[in-house]
C-alpha atoms as a PDB file:
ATOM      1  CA  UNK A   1      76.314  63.506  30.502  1.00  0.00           C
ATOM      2  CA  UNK A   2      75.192  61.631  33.410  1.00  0.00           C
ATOM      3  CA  UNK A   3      74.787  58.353  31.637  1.00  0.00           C
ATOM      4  CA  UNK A   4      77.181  58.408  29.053  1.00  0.00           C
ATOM      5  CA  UNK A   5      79.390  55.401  30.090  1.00  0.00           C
ATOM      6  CA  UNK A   6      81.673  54.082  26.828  1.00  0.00           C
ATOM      7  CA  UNK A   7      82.955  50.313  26.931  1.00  0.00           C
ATOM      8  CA  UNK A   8      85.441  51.633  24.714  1.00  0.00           C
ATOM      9  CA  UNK A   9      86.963  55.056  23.971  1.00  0.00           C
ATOM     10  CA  UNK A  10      85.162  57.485  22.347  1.00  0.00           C
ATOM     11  CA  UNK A  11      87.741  58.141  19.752  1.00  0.00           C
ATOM     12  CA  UNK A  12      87.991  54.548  18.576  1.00  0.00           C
ATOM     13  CA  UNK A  13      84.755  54.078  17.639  1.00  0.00           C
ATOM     14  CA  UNK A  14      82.851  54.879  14.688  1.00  0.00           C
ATOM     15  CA  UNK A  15      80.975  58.024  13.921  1.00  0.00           C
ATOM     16  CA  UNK A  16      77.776  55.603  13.269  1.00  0.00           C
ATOM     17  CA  UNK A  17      78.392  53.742  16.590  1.00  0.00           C
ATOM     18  CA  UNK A  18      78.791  57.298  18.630  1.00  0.00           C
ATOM     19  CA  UNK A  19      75.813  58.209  17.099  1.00  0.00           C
ATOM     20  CA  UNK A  20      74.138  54.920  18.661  1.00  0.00           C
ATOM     21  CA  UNK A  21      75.485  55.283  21.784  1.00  0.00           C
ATOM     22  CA  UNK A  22      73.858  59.031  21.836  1.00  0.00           C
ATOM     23  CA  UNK A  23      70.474  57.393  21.146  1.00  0.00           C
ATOM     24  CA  UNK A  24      70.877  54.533  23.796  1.00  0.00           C
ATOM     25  CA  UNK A  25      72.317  56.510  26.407  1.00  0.00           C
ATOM     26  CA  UNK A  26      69.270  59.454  25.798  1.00  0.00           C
ATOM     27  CA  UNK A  27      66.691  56.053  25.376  1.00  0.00           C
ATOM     28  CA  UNK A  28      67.539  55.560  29.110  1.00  0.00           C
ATOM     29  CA  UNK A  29      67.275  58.921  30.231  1.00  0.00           C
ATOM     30  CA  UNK A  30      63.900  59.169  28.736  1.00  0.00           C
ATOM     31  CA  UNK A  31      62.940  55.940  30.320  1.00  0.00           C
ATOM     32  CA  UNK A  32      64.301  56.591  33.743  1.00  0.00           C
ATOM     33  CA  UNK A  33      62.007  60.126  33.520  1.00  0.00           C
ATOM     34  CA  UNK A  34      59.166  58.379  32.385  1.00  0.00           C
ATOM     35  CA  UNK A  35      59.544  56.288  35.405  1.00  0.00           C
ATOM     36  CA  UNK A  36      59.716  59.208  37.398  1.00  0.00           C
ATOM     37  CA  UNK A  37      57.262  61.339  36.122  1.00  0.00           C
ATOM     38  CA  UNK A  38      54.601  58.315  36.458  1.00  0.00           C
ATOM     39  CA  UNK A  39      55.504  57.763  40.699  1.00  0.00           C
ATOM     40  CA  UNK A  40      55.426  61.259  41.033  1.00  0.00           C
ATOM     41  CA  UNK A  41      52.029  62.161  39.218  1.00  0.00           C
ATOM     42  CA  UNK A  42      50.999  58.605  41.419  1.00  0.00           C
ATOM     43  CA  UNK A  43      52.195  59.950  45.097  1.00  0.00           C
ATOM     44  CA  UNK A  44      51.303  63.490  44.513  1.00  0.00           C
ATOM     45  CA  UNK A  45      48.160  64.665  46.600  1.00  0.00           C
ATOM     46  CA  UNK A  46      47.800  68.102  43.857  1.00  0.00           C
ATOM     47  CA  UNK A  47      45.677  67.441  41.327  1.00  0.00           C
ATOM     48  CA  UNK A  48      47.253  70.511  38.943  1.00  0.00           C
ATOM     49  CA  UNK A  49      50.786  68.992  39.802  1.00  0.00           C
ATOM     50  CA  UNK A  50      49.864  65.768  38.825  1.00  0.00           C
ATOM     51  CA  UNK A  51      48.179  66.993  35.946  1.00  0.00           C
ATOM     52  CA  UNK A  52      51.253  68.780  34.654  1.00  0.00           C
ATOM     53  CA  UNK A  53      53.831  65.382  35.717  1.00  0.00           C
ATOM     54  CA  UNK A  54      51.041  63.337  33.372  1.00  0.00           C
ATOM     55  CA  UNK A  55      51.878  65.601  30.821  1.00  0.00           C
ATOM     56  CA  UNK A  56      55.460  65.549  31.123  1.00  0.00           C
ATOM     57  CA  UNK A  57      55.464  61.964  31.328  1.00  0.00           C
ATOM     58  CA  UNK A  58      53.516  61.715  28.147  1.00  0.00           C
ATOM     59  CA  UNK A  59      55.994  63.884  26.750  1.00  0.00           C
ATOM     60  CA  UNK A  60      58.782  61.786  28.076  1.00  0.00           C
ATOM     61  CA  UNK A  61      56.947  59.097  26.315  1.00  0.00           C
ATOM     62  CA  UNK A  62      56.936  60.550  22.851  1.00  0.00           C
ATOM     63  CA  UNK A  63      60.489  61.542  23.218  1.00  0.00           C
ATOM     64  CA  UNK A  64      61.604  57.434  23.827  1.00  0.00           C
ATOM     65  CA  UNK A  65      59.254  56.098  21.110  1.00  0.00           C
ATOM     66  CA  UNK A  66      61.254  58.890  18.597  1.00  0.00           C
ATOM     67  CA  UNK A  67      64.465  57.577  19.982  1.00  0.00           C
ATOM     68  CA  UNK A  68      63.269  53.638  19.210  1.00  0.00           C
ATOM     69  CA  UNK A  69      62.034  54.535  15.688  1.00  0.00           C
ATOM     70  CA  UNK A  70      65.484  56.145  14.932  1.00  0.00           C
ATOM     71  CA  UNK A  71      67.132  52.948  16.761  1.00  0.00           C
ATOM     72  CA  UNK A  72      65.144  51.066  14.522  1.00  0.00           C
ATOM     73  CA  UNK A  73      66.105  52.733  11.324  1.00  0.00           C
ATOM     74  CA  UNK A  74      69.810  52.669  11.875  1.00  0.00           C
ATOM     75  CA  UNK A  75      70.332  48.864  13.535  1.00  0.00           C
ATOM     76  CA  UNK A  76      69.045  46.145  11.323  1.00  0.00           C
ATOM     77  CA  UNK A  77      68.967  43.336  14.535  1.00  0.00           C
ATOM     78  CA  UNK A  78      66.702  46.086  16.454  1.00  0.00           C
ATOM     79  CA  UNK A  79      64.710  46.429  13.225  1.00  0.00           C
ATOM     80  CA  UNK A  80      64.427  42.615  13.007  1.00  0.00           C
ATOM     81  CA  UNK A  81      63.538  41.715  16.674  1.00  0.00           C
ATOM     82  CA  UNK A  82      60.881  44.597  16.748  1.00  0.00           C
ATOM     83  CA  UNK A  83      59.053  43.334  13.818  1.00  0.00           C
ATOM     84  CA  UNK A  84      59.044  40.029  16.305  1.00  0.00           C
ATOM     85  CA  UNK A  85      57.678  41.119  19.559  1.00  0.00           C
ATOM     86  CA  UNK A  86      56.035  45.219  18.711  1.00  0.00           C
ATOM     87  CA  UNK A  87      52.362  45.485  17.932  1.00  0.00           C
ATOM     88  CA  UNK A  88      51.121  41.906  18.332  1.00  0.00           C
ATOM     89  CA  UNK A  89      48.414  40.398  20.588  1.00  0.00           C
ATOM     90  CA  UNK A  90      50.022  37.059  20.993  1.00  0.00           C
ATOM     91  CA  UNK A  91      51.934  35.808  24.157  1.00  0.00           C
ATOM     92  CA  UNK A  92      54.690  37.457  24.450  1.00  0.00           C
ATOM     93  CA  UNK A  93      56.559  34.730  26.117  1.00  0.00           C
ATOM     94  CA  UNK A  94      55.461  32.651  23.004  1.00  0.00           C
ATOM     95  CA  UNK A  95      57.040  34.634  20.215  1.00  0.00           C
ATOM     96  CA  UNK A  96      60.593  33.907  20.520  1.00  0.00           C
ATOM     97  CA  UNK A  97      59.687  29.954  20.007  1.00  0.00           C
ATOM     98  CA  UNK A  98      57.446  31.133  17.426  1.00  0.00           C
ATOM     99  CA  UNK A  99      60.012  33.213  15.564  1.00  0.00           C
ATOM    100  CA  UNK A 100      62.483  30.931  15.498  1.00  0.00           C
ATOM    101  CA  UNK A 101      59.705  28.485  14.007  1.00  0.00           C
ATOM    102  CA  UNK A 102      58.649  30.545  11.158  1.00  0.00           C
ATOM    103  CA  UNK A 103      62.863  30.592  10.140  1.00  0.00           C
ATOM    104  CA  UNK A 104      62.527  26.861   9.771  1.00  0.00           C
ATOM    105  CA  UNK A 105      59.810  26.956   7.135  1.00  0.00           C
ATOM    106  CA  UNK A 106      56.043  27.348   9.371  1.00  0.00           C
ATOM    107  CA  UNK A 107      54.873  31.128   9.160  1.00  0.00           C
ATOM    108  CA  UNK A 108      54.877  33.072  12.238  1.00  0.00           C
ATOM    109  CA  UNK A 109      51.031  33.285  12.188  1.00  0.00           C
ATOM    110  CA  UNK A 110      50.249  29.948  12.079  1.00  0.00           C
ATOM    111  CA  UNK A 111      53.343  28.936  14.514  1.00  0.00           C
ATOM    112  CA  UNK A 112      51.240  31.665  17.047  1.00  0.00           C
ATOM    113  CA  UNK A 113      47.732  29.628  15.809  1.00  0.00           C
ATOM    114  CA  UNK A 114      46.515  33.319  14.379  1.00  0.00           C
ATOM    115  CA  UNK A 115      44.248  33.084  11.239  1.00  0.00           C
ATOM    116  CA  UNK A 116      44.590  35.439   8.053  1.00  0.00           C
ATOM    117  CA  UNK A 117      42.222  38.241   7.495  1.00  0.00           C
ATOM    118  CA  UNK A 118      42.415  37.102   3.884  1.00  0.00           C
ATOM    119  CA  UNK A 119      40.681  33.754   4.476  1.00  0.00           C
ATOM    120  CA  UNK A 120      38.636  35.423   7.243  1.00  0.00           C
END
């Protein structure tokens, strides 16, 4: 377990928050290969080896986004701030301001100046 650094000890936490840490810790290792896989498949001169590390990065790929989605599912803050900035075209930098908008009363669309598709 190369990553698996506690804050606290193991046997103090909750069942739930191990299970957490399992999915964070194996988030970043997934992430870190991705990372790897892409320089690798970048600086190799093979084409078949960088074929197969374009693969295995895509795999790595599919692996994190499975790890997110069960993040997701089991962390209610996660869930919230994903709903936030995941699968939007607006500014990125903008949604946070935006966000926090929409809690005061303005909808999120209209804080982000995006129309409905049901007055469209």
């Amino acid at each position: 377990m190369s990553n698996d650094l506690h804050a606290e000890l193991p046997q103090a936490l909750s069942p739930a928050t191990q299970d957490m840490h399992r999915a964070l810790v194996s988030l970043t290792e997934e992430l870190t290969a991705i990372d790897a896989y892409r320089q690798r498949a970048e600086a190799c001169a093979d084409p078949g080896l960088r074929a197969i590390f374009q693969h295995n990065g895509k795999e790595e790929t599919e692996h994190a986004t499975m790890l997110m989605e069960w993040i997701r599912r089991h962390d209610p803050q996660f869930a919230a701030t994903t709903k936030t900035y995941l699968f939007t075209a607006a500014p990125i930098e903008g949604l946070e301001a935006a966000a926090q908008g929409a809690g005061r009363g303005a909808r999120l669309d209209q804080a982000l100046g995006i129309g409905s598709m049901k007055e469209a």
